[in-house]
C-alpha atoms as a PDB file:
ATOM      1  CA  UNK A   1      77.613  84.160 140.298  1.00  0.00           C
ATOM      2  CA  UNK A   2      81.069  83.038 139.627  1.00  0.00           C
ATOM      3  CA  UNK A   3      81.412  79.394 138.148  1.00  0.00           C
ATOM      4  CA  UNK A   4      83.950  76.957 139.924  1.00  0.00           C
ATOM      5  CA  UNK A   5      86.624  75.997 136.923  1.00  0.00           C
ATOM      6  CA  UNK A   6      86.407  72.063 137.259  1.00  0.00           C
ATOM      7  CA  UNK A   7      90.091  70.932 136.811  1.00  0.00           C
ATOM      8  CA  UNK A   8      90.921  67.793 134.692  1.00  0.00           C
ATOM      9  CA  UNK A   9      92.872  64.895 135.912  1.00  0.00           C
ATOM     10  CA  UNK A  10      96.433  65.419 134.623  1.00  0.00           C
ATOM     11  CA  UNK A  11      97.749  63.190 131.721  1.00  0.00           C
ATOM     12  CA  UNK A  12     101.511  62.681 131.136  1.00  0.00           C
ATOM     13  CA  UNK A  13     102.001  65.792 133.276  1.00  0.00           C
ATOM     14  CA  UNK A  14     105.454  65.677 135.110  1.00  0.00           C
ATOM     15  CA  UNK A  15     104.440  65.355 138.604  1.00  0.00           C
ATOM     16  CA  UNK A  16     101.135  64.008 138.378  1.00  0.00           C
ATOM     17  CA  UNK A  17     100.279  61.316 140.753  1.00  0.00           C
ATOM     18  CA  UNK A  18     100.550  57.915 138.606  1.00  0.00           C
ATOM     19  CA  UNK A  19     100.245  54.199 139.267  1.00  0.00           C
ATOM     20  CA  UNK A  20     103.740  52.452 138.735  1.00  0.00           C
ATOM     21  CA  UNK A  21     104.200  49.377 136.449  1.00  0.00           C
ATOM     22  CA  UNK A  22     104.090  46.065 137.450  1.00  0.00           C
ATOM     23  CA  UNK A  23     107.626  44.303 138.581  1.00  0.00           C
ATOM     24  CA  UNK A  24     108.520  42.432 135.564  1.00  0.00           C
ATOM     25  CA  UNK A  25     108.158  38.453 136.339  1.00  0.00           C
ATOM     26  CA  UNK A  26     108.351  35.300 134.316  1.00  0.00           C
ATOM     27  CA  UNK A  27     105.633  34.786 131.705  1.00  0.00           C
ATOM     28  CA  UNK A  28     102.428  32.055 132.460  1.00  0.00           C
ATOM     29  CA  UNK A  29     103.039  28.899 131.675  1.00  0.00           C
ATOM     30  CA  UNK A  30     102.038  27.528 128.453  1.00  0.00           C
ATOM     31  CA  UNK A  31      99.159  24.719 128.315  1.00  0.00           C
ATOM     32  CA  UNK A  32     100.138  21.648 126.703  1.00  0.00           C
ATOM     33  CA  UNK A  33      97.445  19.210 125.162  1.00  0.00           C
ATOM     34  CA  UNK A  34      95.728  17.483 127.793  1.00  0.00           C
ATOM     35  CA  UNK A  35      96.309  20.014 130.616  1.00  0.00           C
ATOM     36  CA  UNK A  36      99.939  19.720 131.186  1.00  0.00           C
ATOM     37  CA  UNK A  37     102.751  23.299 131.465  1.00  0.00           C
ATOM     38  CA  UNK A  38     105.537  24.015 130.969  1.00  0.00           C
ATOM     39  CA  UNK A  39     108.320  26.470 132.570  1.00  0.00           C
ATOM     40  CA  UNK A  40     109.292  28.484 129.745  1.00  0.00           C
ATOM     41  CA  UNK A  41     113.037  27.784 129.404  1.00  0.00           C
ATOM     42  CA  UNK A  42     112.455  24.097 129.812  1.00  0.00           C
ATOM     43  CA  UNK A  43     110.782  22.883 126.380  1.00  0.00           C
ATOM     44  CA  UNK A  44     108.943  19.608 127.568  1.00  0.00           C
ATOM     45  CA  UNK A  45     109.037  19.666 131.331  1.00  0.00           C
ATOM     46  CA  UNK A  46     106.708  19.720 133.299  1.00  0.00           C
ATOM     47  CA  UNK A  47     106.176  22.609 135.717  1.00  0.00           C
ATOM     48  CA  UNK A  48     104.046  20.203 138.527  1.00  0.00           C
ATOM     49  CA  UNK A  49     106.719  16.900 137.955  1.00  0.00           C
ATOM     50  CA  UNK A  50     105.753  14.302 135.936  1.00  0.00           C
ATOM     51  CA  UNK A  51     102.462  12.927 138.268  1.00  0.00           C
ATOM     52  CA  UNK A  52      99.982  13.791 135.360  1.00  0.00           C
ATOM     53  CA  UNK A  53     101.873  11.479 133.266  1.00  0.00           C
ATOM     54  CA  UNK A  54     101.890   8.611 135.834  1.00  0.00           C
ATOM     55  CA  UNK A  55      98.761   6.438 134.766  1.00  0.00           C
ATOM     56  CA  UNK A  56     100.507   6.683 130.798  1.00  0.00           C
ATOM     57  CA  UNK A  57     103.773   5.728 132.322  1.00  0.00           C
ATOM     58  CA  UNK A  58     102.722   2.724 133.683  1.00  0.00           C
ATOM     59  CA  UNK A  59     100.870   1.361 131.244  1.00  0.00           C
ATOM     60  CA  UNK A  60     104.166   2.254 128.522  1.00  0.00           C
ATOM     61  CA  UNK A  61     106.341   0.288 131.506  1.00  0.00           C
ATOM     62  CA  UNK A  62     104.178  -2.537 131.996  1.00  0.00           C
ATOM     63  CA  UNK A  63     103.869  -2.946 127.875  1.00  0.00           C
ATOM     64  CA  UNK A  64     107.706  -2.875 127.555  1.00  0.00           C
ATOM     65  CA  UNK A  65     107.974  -5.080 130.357  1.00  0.00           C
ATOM     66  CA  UNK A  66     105.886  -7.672 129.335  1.00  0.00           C
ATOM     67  CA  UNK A  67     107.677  -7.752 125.793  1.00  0.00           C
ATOM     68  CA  UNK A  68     111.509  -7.258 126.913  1.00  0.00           C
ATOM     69  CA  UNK A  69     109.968 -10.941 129.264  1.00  0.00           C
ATOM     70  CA  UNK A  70     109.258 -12.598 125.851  1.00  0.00           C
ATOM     71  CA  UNK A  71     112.064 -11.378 124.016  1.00  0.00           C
ATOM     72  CA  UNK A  72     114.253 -12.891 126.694  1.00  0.00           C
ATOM     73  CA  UNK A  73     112.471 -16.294 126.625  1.00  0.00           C
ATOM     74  CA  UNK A  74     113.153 -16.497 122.975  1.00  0.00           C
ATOM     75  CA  UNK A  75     116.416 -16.514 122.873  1.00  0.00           C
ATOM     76  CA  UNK A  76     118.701 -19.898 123.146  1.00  0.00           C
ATOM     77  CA  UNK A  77     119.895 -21.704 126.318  1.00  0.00           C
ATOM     78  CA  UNK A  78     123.549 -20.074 125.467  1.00  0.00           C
ATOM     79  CA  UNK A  79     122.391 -16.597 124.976  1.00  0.00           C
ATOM     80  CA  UNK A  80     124.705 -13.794 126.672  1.00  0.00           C
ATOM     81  CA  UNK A  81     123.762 -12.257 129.694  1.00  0.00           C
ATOM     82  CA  UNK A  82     121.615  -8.292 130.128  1.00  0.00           C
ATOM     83  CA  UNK A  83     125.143  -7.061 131.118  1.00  0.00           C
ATOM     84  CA  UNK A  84     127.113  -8.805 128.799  1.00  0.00           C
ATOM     85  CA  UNK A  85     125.126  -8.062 125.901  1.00  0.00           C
ATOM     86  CA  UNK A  86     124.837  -4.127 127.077  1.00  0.00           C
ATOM     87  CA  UNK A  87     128.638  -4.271 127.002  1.00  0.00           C
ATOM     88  CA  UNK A  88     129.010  -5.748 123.355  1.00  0.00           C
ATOM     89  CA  UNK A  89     126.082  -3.783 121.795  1.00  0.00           C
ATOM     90  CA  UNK A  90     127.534  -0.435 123.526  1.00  0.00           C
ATOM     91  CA  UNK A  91     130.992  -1.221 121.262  1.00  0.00           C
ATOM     92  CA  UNK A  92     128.985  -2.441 118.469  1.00  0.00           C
ATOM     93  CA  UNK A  93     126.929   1.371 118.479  1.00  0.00           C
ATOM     94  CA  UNK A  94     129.694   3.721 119.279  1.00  0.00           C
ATOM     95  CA  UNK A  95     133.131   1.835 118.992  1.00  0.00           C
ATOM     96  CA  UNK A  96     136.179   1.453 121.252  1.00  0.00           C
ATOM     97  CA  UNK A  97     135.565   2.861 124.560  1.00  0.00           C
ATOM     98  CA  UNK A  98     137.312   2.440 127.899  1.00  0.00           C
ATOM     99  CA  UNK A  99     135.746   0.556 130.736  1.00  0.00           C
ATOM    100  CA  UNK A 100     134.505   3.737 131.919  1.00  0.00           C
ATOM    101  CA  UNK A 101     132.353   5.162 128.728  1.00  0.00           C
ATOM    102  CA  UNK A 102     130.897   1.773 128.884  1.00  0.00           C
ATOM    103  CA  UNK A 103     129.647   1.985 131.802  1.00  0.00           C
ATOM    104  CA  UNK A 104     128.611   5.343 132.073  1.00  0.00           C
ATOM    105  CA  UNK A 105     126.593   4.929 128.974  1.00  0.00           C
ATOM    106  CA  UNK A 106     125.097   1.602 130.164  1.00  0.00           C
ATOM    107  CA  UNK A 107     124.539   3.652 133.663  1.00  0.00           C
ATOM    108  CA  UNK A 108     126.048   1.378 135.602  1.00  0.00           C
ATOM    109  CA  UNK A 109     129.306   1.790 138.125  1.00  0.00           C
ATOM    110  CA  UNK A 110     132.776   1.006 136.538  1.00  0.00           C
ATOM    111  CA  UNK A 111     132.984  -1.845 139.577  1.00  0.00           C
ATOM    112  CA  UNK A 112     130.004  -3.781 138.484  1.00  0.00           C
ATOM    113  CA  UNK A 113     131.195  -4.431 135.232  1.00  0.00           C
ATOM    114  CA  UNK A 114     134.582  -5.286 136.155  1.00  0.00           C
ATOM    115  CA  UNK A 115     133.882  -9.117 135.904  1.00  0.00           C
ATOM    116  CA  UNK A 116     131.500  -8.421 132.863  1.00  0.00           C
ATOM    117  CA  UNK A 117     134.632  -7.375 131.691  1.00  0.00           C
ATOM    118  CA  UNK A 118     136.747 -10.072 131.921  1.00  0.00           C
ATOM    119  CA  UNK A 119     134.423 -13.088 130.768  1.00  0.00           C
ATOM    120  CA  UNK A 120     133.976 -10.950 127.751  1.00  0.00           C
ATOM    121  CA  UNK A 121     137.594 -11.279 126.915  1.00  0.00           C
ATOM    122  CA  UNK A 122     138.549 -14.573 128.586  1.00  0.00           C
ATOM    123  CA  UNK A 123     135.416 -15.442 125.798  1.00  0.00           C
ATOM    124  CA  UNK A 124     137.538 -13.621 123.052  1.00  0.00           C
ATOM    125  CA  UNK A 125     134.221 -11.578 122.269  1.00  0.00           C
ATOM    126  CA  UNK A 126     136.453  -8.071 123.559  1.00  0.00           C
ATOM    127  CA  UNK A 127     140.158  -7.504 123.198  1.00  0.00           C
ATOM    128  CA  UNK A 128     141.999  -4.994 125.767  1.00  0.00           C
ATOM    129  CA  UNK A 129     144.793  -2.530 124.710  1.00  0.00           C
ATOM    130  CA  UNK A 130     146.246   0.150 126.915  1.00  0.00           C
ATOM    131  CA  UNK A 131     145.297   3.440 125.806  1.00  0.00           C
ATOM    132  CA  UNK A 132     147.447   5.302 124.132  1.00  0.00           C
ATOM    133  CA  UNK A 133     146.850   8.818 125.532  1.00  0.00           C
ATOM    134  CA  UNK A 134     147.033   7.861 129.339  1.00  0.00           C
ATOM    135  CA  UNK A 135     148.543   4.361 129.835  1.00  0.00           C
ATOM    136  CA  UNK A 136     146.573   3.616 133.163  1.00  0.00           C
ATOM    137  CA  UNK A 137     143.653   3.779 131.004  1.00  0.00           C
ATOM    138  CA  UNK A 138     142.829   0.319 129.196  1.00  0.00           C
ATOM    139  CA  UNK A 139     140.144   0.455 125.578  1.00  0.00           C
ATOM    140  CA  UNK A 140     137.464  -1.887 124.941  1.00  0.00           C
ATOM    141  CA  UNK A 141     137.101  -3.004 121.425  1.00  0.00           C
ATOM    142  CA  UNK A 142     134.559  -5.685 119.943  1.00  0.00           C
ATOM    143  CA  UNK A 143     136.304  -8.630 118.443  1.00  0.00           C
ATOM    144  CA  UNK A 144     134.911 -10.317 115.181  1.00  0.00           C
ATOM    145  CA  UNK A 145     133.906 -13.133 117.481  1.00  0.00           C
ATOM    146  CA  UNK A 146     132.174 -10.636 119.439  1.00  0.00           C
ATOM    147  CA  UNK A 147     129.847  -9.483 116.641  1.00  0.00           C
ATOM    148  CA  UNK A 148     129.100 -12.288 115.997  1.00  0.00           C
ATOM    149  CA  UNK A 149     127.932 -13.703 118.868  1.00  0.00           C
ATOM    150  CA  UNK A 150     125.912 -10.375 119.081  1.00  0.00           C
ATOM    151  CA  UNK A 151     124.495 -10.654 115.724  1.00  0.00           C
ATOM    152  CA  UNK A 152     123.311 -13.904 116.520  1.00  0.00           C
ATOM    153  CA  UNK A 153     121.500 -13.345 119.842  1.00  0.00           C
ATOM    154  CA  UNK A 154     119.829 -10.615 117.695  1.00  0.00           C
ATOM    155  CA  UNK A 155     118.731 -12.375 114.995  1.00  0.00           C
ATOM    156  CA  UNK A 156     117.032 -15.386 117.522  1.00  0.00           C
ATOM    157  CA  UNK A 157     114.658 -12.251 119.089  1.00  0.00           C
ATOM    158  CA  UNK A 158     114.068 -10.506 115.644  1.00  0.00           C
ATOM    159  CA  UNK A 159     112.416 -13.579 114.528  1.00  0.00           C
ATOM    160  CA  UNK A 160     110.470 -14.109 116.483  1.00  0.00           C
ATOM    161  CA  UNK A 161     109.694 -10.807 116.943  1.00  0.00           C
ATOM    162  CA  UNK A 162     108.998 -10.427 112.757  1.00  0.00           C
ATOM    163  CA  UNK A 163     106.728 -13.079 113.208  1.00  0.00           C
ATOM    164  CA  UNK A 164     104.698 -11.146 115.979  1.00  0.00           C
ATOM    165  CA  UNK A 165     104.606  -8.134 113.895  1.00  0.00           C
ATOM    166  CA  UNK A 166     102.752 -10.180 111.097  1.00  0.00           C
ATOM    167  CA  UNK A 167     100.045 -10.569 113.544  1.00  0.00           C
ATOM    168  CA  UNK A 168      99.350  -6.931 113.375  1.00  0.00           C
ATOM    169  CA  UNK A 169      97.456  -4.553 111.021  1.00  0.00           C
ATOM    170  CA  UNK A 170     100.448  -2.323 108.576  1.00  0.00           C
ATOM    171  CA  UNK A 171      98.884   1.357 110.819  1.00  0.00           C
ATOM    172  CA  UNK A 172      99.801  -0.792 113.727  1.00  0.00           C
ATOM    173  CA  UNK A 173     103.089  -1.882 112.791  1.00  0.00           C
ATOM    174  CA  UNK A 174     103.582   1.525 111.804  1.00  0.00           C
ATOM    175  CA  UNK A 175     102.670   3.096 114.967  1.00  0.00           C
ATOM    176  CA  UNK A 176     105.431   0.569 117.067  1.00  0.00           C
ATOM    177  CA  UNK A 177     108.156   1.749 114.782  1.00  0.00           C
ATOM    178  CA  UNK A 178     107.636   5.387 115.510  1.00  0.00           C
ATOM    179  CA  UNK A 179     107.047   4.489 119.419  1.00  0.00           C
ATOM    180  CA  UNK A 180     110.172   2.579 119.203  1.00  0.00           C
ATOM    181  CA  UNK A 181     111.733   5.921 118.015  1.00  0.00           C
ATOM    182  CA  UNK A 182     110.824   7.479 120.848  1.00  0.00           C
ATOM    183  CA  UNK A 183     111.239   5.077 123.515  1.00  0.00           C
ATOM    184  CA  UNK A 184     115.224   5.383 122.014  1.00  0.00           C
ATOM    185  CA  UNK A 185     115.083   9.097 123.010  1.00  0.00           C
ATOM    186  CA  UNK A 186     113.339   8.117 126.368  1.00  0.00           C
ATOM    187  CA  UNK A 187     116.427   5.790 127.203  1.00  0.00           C
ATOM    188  CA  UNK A 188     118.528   8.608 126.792  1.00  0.00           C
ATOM    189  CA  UNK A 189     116.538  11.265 128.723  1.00  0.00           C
ATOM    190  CA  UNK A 190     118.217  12.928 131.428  1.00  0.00           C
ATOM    191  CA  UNK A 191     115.415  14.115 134.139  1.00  0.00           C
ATOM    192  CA  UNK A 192     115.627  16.353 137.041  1.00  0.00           C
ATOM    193  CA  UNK A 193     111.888  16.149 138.336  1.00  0.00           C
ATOM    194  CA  UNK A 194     111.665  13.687 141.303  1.00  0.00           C
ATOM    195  CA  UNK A 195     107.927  13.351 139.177  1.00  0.00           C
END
């Protein structure tokens, strides 16, 4: 009786019936510590918005909150105002700018400084010059006057504030400086997530 010849599958054989790759697609996201992902391309975002960060962003607003309140009540009856000591501490961080750079880095409108602006100088604290590369353009620079009034409206919140860090244990004081590090970077963030 004449055996049946059993025939193997074919391997690599040209023709043979084969399932086709997978289409390629973007890698899983990677897990961040304490459940977070990110879209790889985007170091640091988050791939669901920023709702698992919510509880920790309140409680980081409602702590700078409370202490940007007590800074404010220690400083003297003729302290500058928020917008005119944004203004003078913008010129005192990155120089002469035009109305516009200040504003833009203070993230406010050109218009809503305008009169920010001009108590500044009628104050002497700023001095206007026409700018040399486009004379409908006017630069911003901080007079001596101007420092110092900024120095000083420093110095009354550092004090007090040096005085409140004494309260503290030195891993504690420790700790603020770094957060204060990175609440710097935070002010600069740029954010697309409506999160």
């Amino acid at each position: 009786m004449a055996q049946r010849a059993v025939r193997a599958p074919a391997v690599g054989v040209p023709g043979a019936a084969t399932r086709p790759p997978p289409p390629p697609g973007p890698p899983p996201p990677r897990s961040l510590p304490g459940g977070s992902a990110t879209t790889p391309g985007r170091p640091g975002r988050s791939s669901r918005g920023g709702g698992t960060f919510l509880p920790r962003a309140s409680q980081i607003r409602r702590g700078t909150g409370r202490l940007n309140r007590r800074l404010r009540q220690e400083r003297g009856d003729s302290a500058l105002s928020a917008n005119q000591l944004g203004v003078l501490g913008h010129l005192h961080r990155h120089g002469d700018a035009t109305p516009g750079e200040v504003a833009a880095g203070e993230r406010q409108r050109p218009q809503s400084l305008t009169r920010v602006f001009a108590e500044l100088e009628a104050d002497g604290l700023i001095a206007r010059r026409p700018d040399t590369g486009d004379r409908r353009q006017s630069v911003l620079t901080l007079t001596r006057s101007g420092r110092e009034a900024l120095e000083r409206d420093m110095a009354q919140r550092d004090a007090w504030l040096a005085g409140a860090l004494g309260t503290l244990g030195e891993t504690e004081r420790e700790v603020l400086r770094l957060a204060a590090v990175l609440m710097e970077r935070l002010a600069e963030a740029e954010t697309t997530d409506g999160g």
